[in-house]
Protein backbone atom coordinates (compact mmCIF):
# COMPACT_ATOMS: atom_id res chain seq x y z
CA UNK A 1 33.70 -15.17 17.76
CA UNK A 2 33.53 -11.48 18.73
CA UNK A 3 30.28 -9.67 18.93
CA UNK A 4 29.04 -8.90 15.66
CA UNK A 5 26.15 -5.70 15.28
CA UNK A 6 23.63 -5.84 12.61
CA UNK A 7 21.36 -2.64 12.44
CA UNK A 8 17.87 -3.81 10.21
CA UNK A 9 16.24 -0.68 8.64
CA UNK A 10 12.25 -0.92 8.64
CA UNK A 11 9.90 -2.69 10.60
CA UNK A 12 8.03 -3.69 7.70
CA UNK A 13 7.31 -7.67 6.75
CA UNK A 14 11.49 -7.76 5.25
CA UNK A 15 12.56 -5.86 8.56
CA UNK A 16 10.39 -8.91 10.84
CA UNK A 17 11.54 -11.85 8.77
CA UNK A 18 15.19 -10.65 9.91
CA UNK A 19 14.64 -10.05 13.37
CA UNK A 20 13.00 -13.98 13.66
CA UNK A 21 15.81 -15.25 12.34
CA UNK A 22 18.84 -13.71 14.12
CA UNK A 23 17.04 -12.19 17.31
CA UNK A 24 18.05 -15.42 19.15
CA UNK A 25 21.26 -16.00 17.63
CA UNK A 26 24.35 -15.37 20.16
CA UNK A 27 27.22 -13.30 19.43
CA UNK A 28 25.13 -11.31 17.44
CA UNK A 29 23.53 -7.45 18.24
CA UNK A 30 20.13 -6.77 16.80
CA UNK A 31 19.19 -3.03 16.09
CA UNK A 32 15.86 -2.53 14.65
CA UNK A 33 15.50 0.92 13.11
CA UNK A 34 11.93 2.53 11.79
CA UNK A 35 10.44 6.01 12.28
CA UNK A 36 7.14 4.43 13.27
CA UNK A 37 6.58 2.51 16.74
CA UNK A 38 4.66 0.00 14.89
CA UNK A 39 4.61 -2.48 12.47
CA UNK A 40 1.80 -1.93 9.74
CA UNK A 41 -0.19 -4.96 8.27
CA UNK A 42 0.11 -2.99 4.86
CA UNK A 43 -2.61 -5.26 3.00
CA UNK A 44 -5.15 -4.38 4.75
CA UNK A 45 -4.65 -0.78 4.81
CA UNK A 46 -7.19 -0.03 2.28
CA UNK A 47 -9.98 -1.17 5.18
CA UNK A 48 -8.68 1.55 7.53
CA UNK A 49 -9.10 3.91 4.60
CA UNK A 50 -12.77 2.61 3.84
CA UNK A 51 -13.81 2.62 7.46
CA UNK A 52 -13.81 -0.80 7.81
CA UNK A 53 -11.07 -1.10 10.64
CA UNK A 54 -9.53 0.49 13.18
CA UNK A 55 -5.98 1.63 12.78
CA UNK A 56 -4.42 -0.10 15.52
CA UNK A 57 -5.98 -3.76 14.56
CA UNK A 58 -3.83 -3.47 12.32
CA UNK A 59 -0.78 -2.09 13.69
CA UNK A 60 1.51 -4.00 16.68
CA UNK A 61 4.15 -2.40 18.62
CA UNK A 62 7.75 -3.21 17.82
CA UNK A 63 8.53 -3.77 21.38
CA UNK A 64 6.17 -5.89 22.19
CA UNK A 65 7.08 -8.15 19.36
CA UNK A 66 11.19 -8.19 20.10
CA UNK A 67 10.24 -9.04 23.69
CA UNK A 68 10.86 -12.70 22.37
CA UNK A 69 14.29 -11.80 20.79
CA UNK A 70 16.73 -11.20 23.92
CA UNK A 71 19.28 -10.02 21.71
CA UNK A 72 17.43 -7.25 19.52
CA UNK A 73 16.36 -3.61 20.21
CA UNK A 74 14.37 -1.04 18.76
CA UNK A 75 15.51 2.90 17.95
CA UNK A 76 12.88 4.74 17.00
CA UNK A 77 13.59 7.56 13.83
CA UNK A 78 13.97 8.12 10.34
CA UNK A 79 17.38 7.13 8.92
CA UNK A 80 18.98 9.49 6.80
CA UNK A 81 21.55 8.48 4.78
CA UNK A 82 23.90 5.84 5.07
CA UNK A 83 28.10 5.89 4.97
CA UNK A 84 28.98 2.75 3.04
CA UNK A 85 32.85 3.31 3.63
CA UNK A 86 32.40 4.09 7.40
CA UNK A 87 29.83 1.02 8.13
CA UNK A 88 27.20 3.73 10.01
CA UNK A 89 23.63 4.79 9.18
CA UNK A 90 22.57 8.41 10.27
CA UNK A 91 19.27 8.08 11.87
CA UNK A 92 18.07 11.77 13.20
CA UNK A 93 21.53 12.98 13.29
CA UNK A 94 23.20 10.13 15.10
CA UNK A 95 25.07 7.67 13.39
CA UNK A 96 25.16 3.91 14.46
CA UNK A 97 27.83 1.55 13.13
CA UNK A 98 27.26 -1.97 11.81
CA UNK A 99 28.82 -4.52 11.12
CA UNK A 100 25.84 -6.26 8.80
CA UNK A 101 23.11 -3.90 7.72
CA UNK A 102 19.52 -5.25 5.97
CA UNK A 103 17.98 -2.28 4.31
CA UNK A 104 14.27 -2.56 4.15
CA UNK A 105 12.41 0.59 4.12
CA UNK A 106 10.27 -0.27 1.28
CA UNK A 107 8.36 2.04 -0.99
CA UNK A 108 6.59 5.08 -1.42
CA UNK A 109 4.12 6.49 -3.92
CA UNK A 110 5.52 7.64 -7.91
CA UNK A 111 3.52 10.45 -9.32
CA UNK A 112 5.51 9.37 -13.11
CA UNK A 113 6.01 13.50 -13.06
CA UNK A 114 1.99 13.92 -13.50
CA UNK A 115 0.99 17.44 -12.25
CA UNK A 116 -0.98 18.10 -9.65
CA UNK A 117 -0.06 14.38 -8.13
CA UNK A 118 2.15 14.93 -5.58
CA UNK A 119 -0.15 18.20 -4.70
CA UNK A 120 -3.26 16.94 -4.40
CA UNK A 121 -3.34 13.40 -4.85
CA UNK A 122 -3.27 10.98 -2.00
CA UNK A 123 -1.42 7.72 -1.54
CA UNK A 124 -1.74 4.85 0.52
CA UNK A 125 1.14 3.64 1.97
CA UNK A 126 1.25 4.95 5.61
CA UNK A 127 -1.83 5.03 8.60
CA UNK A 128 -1.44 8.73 7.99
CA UNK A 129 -2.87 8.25 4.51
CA UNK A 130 -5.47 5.31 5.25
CA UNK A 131 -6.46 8.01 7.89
CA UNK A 132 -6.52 11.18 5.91
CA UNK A 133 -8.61 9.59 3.59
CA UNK A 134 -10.86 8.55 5.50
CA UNK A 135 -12.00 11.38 7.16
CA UNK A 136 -11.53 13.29 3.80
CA UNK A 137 -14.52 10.72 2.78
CA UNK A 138 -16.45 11.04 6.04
CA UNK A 139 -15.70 14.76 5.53
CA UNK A 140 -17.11 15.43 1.37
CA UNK A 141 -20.38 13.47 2.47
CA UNK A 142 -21.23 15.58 5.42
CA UNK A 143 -20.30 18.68 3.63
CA UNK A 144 -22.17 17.59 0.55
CA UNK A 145 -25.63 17.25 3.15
CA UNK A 146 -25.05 21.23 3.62
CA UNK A 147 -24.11 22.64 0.44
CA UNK A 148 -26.75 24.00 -2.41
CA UNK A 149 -23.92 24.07 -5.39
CA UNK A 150 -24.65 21.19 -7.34
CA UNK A 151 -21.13 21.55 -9.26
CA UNK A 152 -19.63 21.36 -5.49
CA UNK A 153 -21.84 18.32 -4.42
CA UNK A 154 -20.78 16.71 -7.47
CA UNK A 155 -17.26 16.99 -6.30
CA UNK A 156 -17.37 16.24 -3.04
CA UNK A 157 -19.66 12.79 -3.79
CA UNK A 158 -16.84 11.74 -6.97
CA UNK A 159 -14.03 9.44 -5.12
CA UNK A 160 -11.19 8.87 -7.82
CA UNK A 161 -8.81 6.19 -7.63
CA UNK A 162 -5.68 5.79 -10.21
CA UNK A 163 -4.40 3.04 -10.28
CA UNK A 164 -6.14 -0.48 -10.86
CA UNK A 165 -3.99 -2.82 -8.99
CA UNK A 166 -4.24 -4.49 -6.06
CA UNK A 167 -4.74 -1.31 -3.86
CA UNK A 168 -6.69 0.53 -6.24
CA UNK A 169 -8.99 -2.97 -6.77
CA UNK A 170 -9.65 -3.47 -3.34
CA UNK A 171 -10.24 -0.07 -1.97
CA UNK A 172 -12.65 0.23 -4.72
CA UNK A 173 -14.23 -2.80 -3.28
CA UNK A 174 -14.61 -1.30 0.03
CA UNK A 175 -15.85 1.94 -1.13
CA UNK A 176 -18.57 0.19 -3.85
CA UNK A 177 -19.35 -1.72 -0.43
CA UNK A 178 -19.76 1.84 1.46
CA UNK A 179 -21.94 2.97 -1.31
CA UNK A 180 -23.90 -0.08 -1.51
CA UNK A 181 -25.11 -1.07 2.33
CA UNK A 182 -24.14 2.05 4.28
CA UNK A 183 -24.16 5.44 2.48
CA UNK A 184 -28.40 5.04 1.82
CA UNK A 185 -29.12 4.39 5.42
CA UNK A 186 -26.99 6.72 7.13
CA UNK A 187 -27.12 9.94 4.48
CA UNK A 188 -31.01 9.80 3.29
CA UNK A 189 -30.67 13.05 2.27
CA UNK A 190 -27.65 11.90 -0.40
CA UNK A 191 -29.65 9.55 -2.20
CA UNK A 192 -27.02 6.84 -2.44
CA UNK A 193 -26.81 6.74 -6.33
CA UNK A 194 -25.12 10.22 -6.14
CA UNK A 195 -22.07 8.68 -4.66
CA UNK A 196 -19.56 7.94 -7.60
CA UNK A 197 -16.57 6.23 -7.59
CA UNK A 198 -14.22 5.72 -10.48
CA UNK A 199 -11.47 3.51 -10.95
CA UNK A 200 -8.86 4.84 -13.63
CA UNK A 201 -6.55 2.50 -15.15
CA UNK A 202 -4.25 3.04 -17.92
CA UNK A 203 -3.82 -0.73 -19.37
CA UNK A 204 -5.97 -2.43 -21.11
CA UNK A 205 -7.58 -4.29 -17.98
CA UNK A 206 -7.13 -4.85 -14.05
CA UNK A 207 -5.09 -6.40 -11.99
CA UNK A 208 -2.68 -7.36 -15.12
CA UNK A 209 -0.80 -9.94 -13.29
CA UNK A 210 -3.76 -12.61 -13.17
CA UNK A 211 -4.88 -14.05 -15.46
CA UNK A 212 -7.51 -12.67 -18.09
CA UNK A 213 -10.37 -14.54 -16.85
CA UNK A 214 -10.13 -13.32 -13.14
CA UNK A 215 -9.63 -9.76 -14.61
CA UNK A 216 -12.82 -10.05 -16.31
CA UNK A 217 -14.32 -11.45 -13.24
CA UNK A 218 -13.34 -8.83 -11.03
CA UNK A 219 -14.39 -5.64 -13.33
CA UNK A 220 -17.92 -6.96 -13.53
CA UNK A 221 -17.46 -7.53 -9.31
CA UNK A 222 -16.84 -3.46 -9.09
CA UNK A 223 -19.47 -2.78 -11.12
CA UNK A 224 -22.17 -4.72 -9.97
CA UNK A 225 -20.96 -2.77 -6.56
CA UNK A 226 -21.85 0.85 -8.60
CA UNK A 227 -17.60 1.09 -9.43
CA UNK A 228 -17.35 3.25 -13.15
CA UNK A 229 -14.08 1.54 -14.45
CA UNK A 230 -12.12 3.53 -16.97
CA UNK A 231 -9.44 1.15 -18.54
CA UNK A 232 -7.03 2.55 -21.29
CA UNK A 233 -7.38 5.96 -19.61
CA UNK A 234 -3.94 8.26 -18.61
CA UNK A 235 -3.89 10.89 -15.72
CA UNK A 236 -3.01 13.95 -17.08
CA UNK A 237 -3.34 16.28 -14.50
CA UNK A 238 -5.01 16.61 -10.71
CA UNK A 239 -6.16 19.84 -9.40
CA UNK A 240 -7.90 21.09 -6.18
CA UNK A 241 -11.34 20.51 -8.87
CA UNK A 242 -10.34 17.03 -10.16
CA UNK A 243 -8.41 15.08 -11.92
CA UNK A 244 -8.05 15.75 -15.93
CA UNK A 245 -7.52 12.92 -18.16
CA UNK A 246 -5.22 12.73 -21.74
CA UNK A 247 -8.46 12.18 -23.64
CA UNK A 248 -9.82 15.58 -22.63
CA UNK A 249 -12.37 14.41 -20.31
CA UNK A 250 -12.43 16.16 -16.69
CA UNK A 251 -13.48 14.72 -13.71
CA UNK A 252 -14.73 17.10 -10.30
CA UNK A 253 -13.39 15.45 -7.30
CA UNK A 254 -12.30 16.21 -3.97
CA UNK A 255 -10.47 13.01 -3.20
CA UNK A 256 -7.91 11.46 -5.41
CA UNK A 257 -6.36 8.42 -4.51
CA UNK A 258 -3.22 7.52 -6.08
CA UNK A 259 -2.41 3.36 -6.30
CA UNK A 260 -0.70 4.26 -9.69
CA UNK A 261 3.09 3.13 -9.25
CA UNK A 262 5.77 2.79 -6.12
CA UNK A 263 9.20 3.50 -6.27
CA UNK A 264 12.09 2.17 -3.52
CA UNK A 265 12.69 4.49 -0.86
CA UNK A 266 16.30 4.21 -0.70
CA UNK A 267 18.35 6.35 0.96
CA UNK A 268 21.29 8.50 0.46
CA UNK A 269 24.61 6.69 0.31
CA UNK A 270 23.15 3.55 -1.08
CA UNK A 271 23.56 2.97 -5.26
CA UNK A 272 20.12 3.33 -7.08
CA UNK A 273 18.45 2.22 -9.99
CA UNK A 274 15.35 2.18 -11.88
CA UNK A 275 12.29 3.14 -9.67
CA UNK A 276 15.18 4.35 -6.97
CA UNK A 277 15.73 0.33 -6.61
CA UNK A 278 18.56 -0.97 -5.03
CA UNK A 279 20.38 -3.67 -7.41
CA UNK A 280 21.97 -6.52 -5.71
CA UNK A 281 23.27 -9.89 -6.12
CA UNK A 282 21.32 -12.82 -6.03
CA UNK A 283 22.71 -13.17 -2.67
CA UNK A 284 20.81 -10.22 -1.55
CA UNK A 285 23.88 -8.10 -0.90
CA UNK A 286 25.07 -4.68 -2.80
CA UNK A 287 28.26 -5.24 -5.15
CA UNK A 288 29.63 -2.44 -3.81
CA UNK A 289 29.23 -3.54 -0.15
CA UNK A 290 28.62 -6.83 0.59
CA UNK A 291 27.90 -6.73 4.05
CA UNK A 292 25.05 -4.86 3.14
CA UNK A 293 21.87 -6.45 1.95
CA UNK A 294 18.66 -4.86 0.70
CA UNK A 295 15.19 -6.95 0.90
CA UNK A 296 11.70 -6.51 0.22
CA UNK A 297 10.23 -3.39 -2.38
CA UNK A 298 13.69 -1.47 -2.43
CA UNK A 299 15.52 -4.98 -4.03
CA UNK A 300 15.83 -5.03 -7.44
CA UNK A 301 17.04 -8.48 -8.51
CA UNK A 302 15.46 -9.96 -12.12
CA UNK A 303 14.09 -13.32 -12.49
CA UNK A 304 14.18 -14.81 -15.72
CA UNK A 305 14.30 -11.28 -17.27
CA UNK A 306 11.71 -9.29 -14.75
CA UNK A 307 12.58 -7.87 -11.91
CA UNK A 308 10.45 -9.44 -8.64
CA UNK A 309 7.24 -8.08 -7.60
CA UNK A 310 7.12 -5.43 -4.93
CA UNK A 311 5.00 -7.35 -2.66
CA UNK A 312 4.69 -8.83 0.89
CA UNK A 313 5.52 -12.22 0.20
CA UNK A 314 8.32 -10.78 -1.69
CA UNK A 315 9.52 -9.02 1.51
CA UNK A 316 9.05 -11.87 3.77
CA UNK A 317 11.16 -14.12 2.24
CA UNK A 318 14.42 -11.68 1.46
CA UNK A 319 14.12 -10.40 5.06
CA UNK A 320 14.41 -14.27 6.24
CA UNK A 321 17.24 -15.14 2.91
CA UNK A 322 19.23 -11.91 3.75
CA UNK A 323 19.29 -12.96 7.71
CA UNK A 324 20.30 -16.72 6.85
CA UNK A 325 22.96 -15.23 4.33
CA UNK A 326 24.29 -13.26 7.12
CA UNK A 327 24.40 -16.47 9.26
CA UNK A 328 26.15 -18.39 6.74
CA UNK A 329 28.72 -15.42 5.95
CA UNK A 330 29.77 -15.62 9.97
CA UNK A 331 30.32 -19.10 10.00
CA UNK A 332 32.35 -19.19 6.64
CA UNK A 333 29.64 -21.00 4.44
CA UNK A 334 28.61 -19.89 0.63
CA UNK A 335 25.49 -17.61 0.20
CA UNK A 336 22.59 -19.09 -1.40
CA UNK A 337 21.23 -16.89 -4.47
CA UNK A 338 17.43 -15.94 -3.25
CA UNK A 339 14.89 -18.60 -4.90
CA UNK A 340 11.38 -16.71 -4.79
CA UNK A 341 8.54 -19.04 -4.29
CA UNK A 342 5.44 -17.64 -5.51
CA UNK A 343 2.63 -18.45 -3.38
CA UNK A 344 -0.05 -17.19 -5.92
CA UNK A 345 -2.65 -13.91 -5.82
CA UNK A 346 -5.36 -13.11 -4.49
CA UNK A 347 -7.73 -10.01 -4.29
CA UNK A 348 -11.01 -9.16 -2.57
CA UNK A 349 -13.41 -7.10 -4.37
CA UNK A 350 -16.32 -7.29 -1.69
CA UNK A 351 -18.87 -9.07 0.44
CA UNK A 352 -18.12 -13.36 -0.86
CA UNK A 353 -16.16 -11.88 -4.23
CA UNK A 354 -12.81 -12.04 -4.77
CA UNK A 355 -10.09 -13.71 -6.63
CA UNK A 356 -7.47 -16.62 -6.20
CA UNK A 357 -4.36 -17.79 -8.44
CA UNK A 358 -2.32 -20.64 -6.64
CA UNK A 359 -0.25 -21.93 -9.37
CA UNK A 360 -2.37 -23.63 -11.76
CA UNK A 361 -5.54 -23.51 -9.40
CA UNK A 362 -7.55 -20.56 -10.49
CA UNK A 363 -10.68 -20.35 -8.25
CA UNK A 364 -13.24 -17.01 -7.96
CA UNK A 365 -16.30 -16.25 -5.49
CA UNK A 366 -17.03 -17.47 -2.02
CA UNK A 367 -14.23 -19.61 -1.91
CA UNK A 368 -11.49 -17.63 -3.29
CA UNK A 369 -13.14 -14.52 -0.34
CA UNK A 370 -12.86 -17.24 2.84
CA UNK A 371 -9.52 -17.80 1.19
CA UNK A 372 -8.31 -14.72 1.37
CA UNK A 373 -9.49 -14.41 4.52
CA UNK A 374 -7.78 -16.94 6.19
CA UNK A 375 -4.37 -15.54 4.64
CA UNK A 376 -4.52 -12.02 5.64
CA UNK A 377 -5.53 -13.16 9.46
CA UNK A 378 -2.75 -16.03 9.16
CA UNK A 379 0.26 -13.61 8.44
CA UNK A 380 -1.78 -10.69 10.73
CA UNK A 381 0.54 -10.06 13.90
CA UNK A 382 -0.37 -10.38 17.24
CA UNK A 383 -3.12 -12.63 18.34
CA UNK A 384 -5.20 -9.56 19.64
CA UNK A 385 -5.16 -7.92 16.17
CA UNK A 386 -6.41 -10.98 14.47
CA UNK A 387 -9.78 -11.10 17.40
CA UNK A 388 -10.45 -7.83 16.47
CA UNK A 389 -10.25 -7.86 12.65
CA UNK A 390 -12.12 -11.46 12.83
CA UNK A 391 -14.92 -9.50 15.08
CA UNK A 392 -15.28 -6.79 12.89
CA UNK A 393 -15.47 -8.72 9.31
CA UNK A 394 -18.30 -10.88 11.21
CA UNK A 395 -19.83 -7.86 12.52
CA UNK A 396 -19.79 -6.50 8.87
CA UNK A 397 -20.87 -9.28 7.30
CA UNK A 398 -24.11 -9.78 9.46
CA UNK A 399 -25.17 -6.39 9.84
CA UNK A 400 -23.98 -5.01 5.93
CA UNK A 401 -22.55 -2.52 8.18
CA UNK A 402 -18.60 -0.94 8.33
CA UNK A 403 -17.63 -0.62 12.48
CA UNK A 404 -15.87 2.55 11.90
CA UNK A 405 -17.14 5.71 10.63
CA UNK A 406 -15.92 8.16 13.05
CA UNK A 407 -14.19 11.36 12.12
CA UNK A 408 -10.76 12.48 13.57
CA UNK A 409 -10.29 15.33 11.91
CA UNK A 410 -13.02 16.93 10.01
CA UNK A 411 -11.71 18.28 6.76
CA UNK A 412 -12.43 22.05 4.39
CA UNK A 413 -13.33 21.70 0.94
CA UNK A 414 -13.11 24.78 -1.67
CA UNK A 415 -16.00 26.76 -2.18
CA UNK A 416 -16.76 26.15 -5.89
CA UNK A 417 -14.58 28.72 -7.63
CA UNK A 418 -12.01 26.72 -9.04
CA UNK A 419 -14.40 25.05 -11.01
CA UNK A 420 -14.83 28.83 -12.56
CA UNK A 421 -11.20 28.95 -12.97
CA UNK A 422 -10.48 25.80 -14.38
CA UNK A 423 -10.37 25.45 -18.21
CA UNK A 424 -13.09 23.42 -20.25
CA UNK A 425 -11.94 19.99 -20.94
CA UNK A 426 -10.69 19.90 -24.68
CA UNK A 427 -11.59 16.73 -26.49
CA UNK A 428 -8.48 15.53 -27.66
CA UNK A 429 -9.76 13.99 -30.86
CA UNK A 430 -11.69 17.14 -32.34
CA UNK A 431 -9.72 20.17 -30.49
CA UNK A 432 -13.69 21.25 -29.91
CA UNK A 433 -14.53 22.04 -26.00
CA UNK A 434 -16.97 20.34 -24.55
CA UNK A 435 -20.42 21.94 -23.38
């Protein structure tokens, strides 16, 4: 059998799960395509954002992972579009023909055409952003030492977050922890109480895919940690001064984090669909070109009427079906339709809370937290990543301290003078303005 190339798009958890499977496999070229060196541990992003890790515990280098898959290799750039008569991907301006392509560049922040979002909002879906917010914390509270505007210092101690999945659960989490056991000792002069963080959701409760009890569970866990939750409430703009709700209401912040919605990243040349999805067959592969395949938050496939979550375990498993699908294909066997095997949820909310569903085995508290520890440093790469994270959770948990609270890049706020500008909030039952 002649040499067959198969260029894998994104080193995310899809873009891995491929490599495993056919970075050993002879007759068979492995190209491994992402604009990042890295791969990024994407769950526990929100801890690099709340200055509880480091960036690279969290990171490994591509190379040093295909260094046990002779037959794969690693270009580094973003892909462009992709030529589904010619068989080639355009990364940076060169193409690269395949043979077999697996198309898993996964997601990126949706705004849902809010104002002000894409502006002045940030996400968290890249270091970059973990980073930038960070510092943008770090940043408000050391400003908010120096400054005698009140208005301002309100501002610059309000942390928003839309959004209250997952992401927008757990980073509040971290930050009620921040408030709780670090922001007291080392800013006296704040008065820890002034820190606020709200946690806007626009359902009726949080984390809507478990079940009511652990929903329940896990809003009381926030606010216990000094987290205002604001369920039922809709974005309707974000400014430099804050972030305006439908109701009327207006809220001063310098840091809005948006956990609100993904959509697929997919690229030019490849057939879209709702949330700029990919639709394949159950096989994995496009209609329209079946020796492409698309895995992990960019496949849309339903299940019994829904299409599946955009999640890691998601990813895992399509990057590993799509690679055994290619296998098959080579050696003349049928494709197996994808079978998704959900492995439950869980969420961590602080210091011994969090949440666990595993089927029918719903568990909360100190268990469910050493639970979801044991996951997140199970599917961690790289065995120094997981010493380090392990270190500083220990460290952290003895000392009620977060490791990392260093600034990289120290970050400008406005004066005050687009709180003059700004409109009065207009209750939107009465038409009266407030104050």
């Amino acid at each position: 059998m002649a040499e067959k190339h198969v260029v894998i798009l994104g080193a995310g958890f899809a873009g891995l799960g491929a490599v495993r499977v056919l970075g050993r496999e002879k007759n068979l070229r492995v190209t491994l395509v992402d604009k990042n060196n890295y791969h990024l541990f994407l769950p526990l992003l929100y801890q690099v954002a709340s200055a509880g890790l480091e960036a690279p515990q969290i990171a490994m280098p591509i190379r040093a992972f295909l260094r046990r898959y002779p037959n794969a290799n690693f270009v580094m750039g973003q892909a462009e579009r992709v030529d589904l008569q010619a068989k080639v991907v355009v990364v940076e301006g060169k193409p690269i023909p395949y043979d077999y392509l697996i198309v898993g560049s996964g997601s990126r922040s949706f705004d849902f055409g809010i104002p002000g979002v894409a502006q002045y909002a940030i996400g968290l879906k890249s270091l970059e952003e973990a980073l930038h917010i960070r510092d943008r914390a770090l940043s408000a509270a050391e400003e908010a030492v120096r400054t005698n505007d009140p208005q301002r210092r309100k501002a610059l101690l309000t942390f928003v977050i839309v959004g209250g999945g997952p992401t927008g659960v757990e980073l509040a989490g971290a930050l009620g922890e921040l408030k709780k056991h670090v922001v007291a000792r080392d800013y006296p002069e704040l008065r820890g109480a002034e820190l606020r963080i709200v946690l806007i959701e626009a359902g009726k409760r949080l984390l809507n895919a478990f079940s009511e009890g652990s929903s329940r569970y896990v809003e009381n866990s926030l606010k216990s940690l000094g987290v205002e939750v604001l369920k039922e409430s809709r974005v309707a703009e974000v400014s430099e001064a804050g972030v305006r709700l439908e109701s009327g209401e207006f809220i001063p912040s310098y840091l809005v984090i948006w956990s609100a919605g993904v959509a697929g990243a997919a690229l030019p040349g490849l057939p879209t669909t709702r949330g700029n999805r990919v639709a394949t067959t159950p096989e994995l592969f496009v209609p329209e070109a079946p020796e492409v395949y698309v895995a992990g938050d960019m496949n849309y496939l339903e299940v019994n009427g829904k299409p599946l979550p955009q999640v890691a375990p998601t990813a895992m498993q399509q990057g590993t079906w799509a690679a055994r699908n290619i296998l098959r294909h080579l050696r003349g066997q049928k494709q197996l339709p994808f079978r998704y095997k959900d492995k439950g949820n869980l969420a961590v909310l602080g210091r011994a809370k969090a949440v666990a569903e595993l089927g029918r085995v719903k568990f909360k508290g100190f268990l469910a937290w050493v639970t979801w520890l044991a996951v997140h440093i199970y599917y961690l790469a790289g065995f120094r990543n997981r010493l380090l994270v392990l270190s500083n959770w220990a460290y952290s948990y003895l000392t009620y301290d977060y490791a990392v609270r260093i600034i990289h890049h120290r970050h400008s706020f406005p004066q005050g003078e687009e709180f003059k500008k700004a409109p009065e909030p207009v209750l939107a039952e009465t038409g009266v303005r407030k104050g």
